[in-house]
Protein backbone atom coordinates (compact mmCIF):
# COMPACT_ATOMS: atom_id res chain seq x y z
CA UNK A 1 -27.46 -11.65 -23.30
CA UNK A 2 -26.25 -12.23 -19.86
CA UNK A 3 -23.86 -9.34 -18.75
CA UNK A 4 -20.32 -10.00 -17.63
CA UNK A 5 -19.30 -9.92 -13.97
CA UNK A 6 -17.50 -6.35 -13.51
CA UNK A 7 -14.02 -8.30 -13.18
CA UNK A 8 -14.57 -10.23 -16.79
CA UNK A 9 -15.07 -7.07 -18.02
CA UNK A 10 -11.97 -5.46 -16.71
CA UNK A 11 -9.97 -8.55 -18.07
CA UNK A 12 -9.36 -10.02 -14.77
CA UNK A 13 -9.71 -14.04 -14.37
CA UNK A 14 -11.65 -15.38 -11.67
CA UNK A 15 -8.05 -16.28 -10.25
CA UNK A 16 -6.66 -12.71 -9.88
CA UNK A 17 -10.00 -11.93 -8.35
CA UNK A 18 -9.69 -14.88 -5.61
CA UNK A 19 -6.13 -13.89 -5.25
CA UNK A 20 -6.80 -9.62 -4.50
CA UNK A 21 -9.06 -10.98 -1.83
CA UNK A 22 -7.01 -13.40 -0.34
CA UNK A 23 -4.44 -10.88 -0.21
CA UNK A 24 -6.47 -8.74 1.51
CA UNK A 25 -7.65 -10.90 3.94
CA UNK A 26 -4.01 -11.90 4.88
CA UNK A 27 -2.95 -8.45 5.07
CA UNK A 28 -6.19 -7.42 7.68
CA UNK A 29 -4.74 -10.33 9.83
CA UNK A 30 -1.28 -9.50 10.12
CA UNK A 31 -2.30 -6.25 10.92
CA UNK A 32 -4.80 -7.27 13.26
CA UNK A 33 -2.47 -9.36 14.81
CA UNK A 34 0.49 -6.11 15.06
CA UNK A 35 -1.81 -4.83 17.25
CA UNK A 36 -2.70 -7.42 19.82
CA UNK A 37 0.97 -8.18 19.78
CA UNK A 38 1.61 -3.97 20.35
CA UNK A 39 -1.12 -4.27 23.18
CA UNK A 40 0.45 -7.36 24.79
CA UNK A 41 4.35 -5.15 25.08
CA UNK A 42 5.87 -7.37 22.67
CA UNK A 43 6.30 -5.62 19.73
CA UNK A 44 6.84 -1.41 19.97
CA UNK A 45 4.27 0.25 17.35
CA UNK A 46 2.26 -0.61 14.90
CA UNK A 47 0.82 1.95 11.80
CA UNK A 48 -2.02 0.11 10.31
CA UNK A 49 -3.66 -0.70 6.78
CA UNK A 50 -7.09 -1.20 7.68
CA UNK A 51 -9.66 0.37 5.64
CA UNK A 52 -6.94 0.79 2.20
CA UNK A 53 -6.52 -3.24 1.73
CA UNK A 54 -8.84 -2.62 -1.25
CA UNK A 55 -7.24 0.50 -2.71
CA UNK A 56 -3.81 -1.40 -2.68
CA UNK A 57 -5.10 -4.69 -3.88
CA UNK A 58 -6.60 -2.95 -6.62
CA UNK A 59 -3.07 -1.12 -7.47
CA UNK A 60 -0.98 -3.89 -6.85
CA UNK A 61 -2.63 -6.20 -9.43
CA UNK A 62 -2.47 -3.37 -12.21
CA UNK A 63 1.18 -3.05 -12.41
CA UNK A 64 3.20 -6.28 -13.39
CA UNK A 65 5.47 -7.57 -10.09
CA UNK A 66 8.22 -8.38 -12.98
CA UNK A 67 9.39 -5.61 -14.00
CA UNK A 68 7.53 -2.40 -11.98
CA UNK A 69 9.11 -0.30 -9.19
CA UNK A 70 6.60 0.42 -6.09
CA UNK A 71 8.03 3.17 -3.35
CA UNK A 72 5.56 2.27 -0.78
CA UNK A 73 4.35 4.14 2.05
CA UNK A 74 4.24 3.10 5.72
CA UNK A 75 0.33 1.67 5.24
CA UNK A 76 1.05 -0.70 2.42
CA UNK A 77 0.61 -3.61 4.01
CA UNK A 78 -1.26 -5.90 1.07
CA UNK A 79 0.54 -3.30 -1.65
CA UNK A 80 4.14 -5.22 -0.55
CA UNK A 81 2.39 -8.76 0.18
CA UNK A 82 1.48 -8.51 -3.07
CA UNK A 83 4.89 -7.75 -4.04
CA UNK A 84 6.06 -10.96 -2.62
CA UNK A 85 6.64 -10.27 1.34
CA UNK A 86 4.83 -12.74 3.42
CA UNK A 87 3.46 -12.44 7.22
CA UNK A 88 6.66 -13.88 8.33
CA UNK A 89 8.87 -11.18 6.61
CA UNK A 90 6.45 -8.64 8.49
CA UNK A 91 6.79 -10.17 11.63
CA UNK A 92 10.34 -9.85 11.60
CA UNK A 93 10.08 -6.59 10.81
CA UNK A 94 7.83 -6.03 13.85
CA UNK A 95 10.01 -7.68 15.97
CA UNK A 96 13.34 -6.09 14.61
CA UNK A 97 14.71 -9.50 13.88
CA UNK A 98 18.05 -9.99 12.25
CA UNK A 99 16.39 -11.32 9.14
CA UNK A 100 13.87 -8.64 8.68
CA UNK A 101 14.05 -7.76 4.52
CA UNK A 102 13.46 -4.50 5.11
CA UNK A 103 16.12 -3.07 6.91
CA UNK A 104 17.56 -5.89 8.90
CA UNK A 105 15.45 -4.93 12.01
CA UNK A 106 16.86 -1.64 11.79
CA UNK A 107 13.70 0.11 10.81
CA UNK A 108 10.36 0.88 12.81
CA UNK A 109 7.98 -1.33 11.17
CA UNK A 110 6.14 -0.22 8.29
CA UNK A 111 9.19 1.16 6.60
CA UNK A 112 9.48 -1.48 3.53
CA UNK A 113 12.23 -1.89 1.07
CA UNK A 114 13.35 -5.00 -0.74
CA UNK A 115 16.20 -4.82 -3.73
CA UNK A 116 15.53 -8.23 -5.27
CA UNK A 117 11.53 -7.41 -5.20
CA UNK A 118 12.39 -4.06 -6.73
CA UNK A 119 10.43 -1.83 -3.50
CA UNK A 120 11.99 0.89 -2.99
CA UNK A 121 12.97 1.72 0.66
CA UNK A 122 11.04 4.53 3.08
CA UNK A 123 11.97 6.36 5.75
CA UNK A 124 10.26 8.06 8.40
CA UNK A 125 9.78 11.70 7.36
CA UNK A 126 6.65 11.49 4.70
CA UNK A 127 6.96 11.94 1.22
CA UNK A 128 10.34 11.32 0.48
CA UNK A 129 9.89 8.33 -1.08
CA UNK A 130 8.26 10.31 -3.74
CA UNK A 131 10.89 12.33 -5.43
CA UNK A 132 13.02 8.70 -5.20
CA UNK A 133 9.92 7.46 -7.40
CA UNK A 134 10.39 9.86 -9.90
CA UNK A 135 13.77 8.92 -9.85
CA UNK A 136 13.53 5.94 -10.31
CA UNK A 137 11.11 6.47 -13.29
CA UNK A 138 13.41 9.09 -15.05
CA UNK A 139 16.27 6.17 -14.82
CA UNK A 140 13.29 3.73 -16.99
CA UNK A 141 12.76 6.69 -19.44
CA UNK A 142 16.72 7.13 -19.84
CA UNK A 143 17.34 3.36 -20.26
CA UNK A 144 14.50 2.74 -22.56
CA UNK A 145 12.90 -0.07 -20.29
CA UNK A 146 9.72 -0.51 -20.41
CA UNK A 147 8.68 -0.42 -16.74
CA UNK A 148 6.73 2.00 -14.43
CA UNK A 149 7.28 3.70 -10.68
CA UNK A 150 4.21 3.91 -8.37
CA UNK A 151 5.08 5.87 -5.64
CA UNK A 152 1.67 5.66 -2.78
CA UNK A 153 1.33 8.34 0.17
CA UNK A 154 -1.70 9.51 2.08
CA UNK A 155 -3.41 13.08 1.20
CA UNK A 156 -1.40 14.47 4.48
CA UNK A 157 1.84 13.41 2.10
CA UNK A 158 0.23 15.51 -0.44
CA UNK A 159 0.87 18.79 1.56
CA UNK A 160 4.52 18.34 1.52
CA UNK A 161 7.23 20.07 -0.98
CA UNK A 162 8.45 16.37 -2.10
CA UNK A 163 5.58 15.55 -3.13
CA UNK A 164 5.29 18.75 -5.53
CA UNK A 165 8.77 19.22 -6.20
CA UNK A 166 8.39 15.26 -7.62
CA UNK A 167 5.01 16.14 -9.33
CA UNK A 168 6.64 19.19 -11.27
CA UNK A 169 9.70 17.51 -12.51
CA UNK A 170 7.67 14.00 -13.15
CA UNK A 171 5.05 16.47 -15.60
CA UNK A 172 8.05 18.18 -17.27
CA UNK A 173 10.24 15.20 -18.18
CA UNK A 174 6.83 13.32 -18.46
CA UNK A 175 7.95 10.16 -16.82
CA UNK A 176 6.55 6.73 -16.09
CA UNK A 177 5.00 7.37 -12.73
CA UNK A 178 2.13 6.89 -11.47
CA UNK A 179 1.47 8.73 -8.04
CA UNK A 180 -0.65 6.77 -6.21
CA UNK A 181 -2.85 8.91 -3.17
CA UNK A 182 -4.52 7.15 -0.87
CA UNK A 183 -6.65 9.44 0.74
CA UNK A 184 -7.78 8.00 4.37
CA UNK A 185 -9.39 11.21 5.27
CA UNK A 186 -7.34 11.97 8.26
CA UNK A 187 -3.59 13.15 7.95
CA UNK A 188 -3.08 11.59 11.90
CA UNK A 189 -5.73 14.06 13.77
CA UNK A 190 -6.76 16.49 10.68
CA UNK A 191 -9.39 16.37 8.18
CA UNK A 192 -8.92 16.43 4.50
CA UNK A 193 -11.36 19.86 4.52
CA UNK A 194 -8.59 21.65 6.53
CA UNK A 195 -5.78 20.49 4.87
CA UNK A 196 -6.45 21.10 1.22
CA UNK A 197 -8.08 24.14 -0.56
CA UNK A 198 -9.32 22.30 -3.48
CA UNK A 199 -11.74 19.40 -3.40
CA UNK A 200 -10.06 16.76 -4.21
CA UNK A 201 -6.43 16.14 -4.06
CA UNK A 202 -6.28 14.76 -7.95
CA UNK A 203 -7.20 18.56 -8.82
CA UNK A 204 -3.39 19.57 -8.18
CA UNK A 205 -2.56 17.31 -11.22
CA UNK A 206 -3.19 19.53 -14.27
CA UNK A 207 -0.89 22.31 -12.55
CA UNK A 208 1.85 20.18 -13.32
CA UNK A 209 0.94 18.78 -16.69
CA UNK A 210 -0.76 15.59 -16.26
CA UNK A 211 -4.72 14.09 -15.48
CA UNK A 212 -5.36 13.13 -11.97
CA UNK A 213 -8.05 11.20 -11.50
CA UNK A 214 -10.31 10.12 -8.17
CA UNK A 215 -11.85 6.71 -7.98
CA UNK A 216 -13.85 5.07 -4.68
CA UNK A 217 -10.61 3.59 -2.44
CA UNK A 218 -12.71 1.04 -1.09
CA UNK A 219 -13.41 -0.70 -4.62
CA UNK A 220 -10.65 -2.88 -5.57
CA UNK A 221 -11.87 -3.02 -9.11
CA UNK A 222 -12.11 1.00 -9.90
CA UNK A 223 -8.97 1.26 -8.46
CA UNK A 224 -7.77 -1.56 -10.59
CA UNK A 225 -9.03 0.01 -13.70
CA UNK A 226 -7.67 3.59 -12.87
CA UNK A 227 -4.11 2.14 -12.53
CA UNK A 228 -3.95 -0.02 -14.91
CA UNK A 229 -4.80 2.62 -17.70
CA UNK A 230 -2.62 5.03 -16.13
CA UNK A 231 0.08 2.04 -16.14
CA UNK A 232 -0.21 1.71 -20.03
CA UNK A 233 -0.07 5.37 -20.83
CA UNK A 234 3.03 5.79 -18.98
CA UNK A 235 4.42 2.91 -20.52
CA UNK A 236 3.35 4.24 -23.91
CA UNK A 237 5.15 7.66 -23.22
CA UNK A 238 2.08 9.54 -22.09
CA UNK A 239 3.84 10.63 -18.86
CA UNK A 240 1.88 10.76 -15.19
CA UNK A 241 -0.91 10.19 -13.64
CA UNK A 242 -1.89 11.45 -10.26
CA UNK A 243 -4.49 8.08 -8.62
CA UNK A 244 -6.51 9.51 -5.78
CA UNK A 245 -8.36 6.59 -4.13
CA UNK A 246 -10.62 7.84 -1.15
CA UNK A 247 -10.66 5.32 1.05
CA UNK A 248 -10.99 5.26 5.04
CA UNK A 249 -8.75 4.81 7.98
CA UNK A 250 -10.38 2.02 10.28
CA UNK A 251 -8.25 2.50 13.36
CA UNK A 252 -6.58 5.19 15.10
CA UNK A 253 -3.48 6.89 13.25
CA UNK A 254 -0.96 4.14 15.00
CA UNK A 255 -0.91 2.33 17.99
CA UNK A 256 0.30 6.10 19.54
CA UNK A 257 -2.94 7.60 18.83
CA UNK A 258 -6.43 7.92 20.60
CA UNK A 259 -8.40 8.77 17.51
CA UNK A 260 -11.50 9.47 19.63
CA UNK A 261 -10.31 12.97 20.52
CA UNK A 262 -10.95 14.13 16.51
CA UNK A 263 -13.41 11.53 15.40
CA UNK A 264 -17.16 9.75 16.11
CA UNK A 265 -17.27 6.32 16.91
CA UNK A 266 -20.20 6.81 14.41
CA UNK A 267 -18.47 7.61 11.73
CA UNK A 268 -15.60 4.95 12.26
CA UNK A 269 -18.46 2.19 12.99
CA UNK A 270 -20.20 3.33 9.06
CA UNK A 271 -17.36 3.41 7.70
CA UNK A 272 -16.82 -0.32 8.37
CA UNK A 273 -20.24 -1.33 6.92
CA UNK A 274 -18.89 0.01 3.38
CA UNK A 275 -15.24 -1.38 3.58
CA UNK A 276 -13.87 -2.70 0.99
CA UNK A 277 -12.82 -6.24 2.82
CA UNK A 278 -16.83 -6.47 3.29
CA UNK A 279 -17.80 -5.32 -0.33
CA UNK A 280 -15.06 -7.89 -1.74
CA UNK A 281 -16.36 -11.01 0.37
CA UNK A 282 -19.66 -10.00 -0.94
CA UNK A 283 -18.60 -10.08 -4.54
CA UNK A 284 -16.86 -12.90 -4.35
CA UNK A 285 -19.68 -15.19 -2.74
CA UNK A 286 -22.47 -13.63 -5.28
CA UNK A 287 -20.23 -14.34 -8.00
CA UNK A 288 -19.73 -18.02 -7.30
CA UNK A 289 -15.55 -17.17 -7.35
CA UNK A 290 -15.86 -18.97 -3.48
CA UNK A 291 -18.28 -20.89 -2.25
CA UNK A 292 -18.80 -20.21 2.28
CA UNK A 293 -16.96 -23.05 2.64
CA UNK A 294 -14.30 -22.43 0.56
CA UNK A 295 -14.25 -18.63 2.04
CA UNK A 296 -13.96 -19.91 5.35
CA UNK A 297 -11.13 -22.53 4.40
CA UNK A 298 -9.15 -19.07 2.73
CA UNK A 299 -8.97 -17.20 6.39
CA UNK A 300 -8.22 -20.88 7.91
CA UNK A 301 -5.19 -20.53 5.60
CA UNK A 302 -4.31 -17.10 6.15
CA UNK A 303 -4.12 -17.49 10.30
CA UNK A 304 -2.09 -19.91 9.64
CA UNK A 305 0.08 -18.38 8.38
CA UNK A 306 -0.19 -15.46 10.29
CA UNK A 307 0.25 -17.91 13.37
CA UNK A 308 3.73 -19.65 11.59
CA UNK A 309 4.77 -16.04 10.89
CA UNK A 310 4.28 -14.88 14.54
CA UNK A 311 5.91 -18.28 16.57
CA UNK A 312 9.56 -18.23 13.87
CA UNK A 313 9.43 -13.97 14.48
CA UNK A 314 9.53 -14.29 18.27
CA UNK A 315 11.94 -16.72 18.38
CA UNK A 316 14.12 -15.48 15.30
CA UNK A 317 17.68 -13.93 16.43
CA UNK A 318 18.46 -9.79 16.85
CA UNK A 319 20.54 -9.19 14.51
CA UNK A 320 24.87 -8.88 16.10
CA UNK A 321 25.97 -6.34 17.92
CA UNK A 322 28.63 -6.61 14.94
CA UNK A 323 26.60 -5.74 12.31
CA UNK A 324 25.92 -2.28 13.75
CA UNK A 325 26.73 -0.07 11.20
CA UNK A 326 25.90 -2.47 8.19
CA UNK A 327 24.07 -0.88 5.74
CA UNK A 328 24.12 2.23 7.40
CA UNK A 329 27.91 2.92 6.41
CA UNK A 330 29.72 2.02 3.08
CA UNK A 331 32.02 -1.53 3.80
CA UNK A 332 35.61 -1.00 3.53
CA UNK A 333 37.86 -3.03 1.80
């Protein structure tokens, strides 16, 4: 009997497959295209998702867009184009253009929130969109609706008191959230070995009541299949789970950072061999899912749209000196 491909066997259609890695793609060219935009002087900074496309595509597609809550962290690039934000929205974010759906080009860019899309806004000190997670997820449990929080942060995040303060009272009130690591290795210019005592950051999770669990960041599919179950035990009442996806930052920490000063050029280059943008081509080619052609026609279509996105940002208004203090300030009568 001829053996299923791996994504058949996880229950996802050859569809959801070519979507992940479309998404993925798109979200590598935006990104690529922050940079050479930060390099050129017109755009300010740029905090990047290469290297964790796969561990986000993989998340994204367990959770259902309907009815889920995601608090992202500044690297979730694919994780909120997933979520319905488009190059376009980004740009504008980039640019701090007046119609930016994050903040109204109020925010540095990377800092994504979105009411109707149900993403929960970041700010700039890390980890506290966790503990808003959580929150978030006690509201579900106290309503009886049927929806889970993922809350995503890098193992650095994992140091802070938000994140445990969030992981205690998430195990105790066992809640619908799912807290989603994405371990790049470096928390900016420091190792993972000198920032936690255990071996993995997943090992915290029995302290506080509930299974962590590590899969390889830079395949969409275990990722996908770690989420998703811990998606239908939280919806079942079995309270958190703690995701760690190891994964691997590409580029330098943001476009403020000479990673050379902490890290090979080795490393870095092997690392890119075994990404998860090259491992998902690969699958999707030896699968028949795409054929080269049609592989080649999917990144024609993505920088195009990253090209649309990039011409309607730089021209797109600032937002009015007027609006200043919208959103920042409660409206008066």
């Amino acid at each position: 009997m001829t053996k299923q491909p791996r994504h058949q066997e996880l229950g996802l259609t050859d569809a959801q497959v070519i979507d992940m890695y479309q998404y993925m793609v798109l979200a590598r060219m935006v990104d690529e295209r922050l940079w050479l935009l930060n390099r050129a002087g017109k755009i300010p900074f740029v905090i990047s998702c290469q290297g964790q496309e796969g561990a986000q595509a993989g998340a994204g597609f367990a959770l259902n867009r309907d009815v889920d809550y995601i608090a992202p962290y500044y690297r979730d690039l694919c994780l909120v184009l997933i979520w319905g934000h488009t190059p376009k929205t980004e740009l504008l974010a980039a640019f701090a253009k007046a119609e930016d759906p994050n903040s109204g080009g109020r925010q540095m860019p990377g800092h994504y929130g979105d009411k109707q899309r149900r993403i929960l806004s970041g700010s700039s000190p890390v980890g506290t969109q966790i503990p808003h997670a959580v929150g978030a997820a006690l509201a579900a449990k106290m309503r009886g609706e049927p929806c889970v929080s993922m809350v995503s942060f890098g193992e650095g995040t994992s140091n802070q008191g938000d994140f445990h303060e969030a992981a205690n009272f998430a195990g105790v009130h066992k809640l619908p959230v799912i807290f989603f690591c994405e371990n790049n290795r470096y928390a900016i210019s420091v190792p993972e070995t000198k920032q936690l005592g255990c071996t993995n950051v997943a090992d915290r999770a029995p302290g506080y009541g509930f299974e962590g669990v590590v899969v390889d960041g830079m395949d969409p599919f275990a990722v996908y299949e770690a989420v998703k179950r811990a998606a239908d035990k939280a919806r079942s009442g079995g309270g958190p789970t703690l995701v760690e996806a190891k994964a691997y930052r590409l580029v330098p920490h943001s476009s403020d950072d000479d990673d050379r000063s902490y890290r090979s050029r080795e490393e870095v280059e092997h690392a890119k061999q075994t990404d998860s943008l090259v491992r998902m081509r690969m699958y999707v080619l030896e699968n028949g899912l795409l054929s080269e052609q049609a592989e080649e026609e999917l990144r024609q279509q993505a920088q195009k749209q990253v090209n649309e996105g990039t011409e309607y940002a730089q021209n797109a208004p600032y937002p009015e000196a007027s609006t200043l203090t919208q959103y920042v300030y409660g409206e008066g009568e």
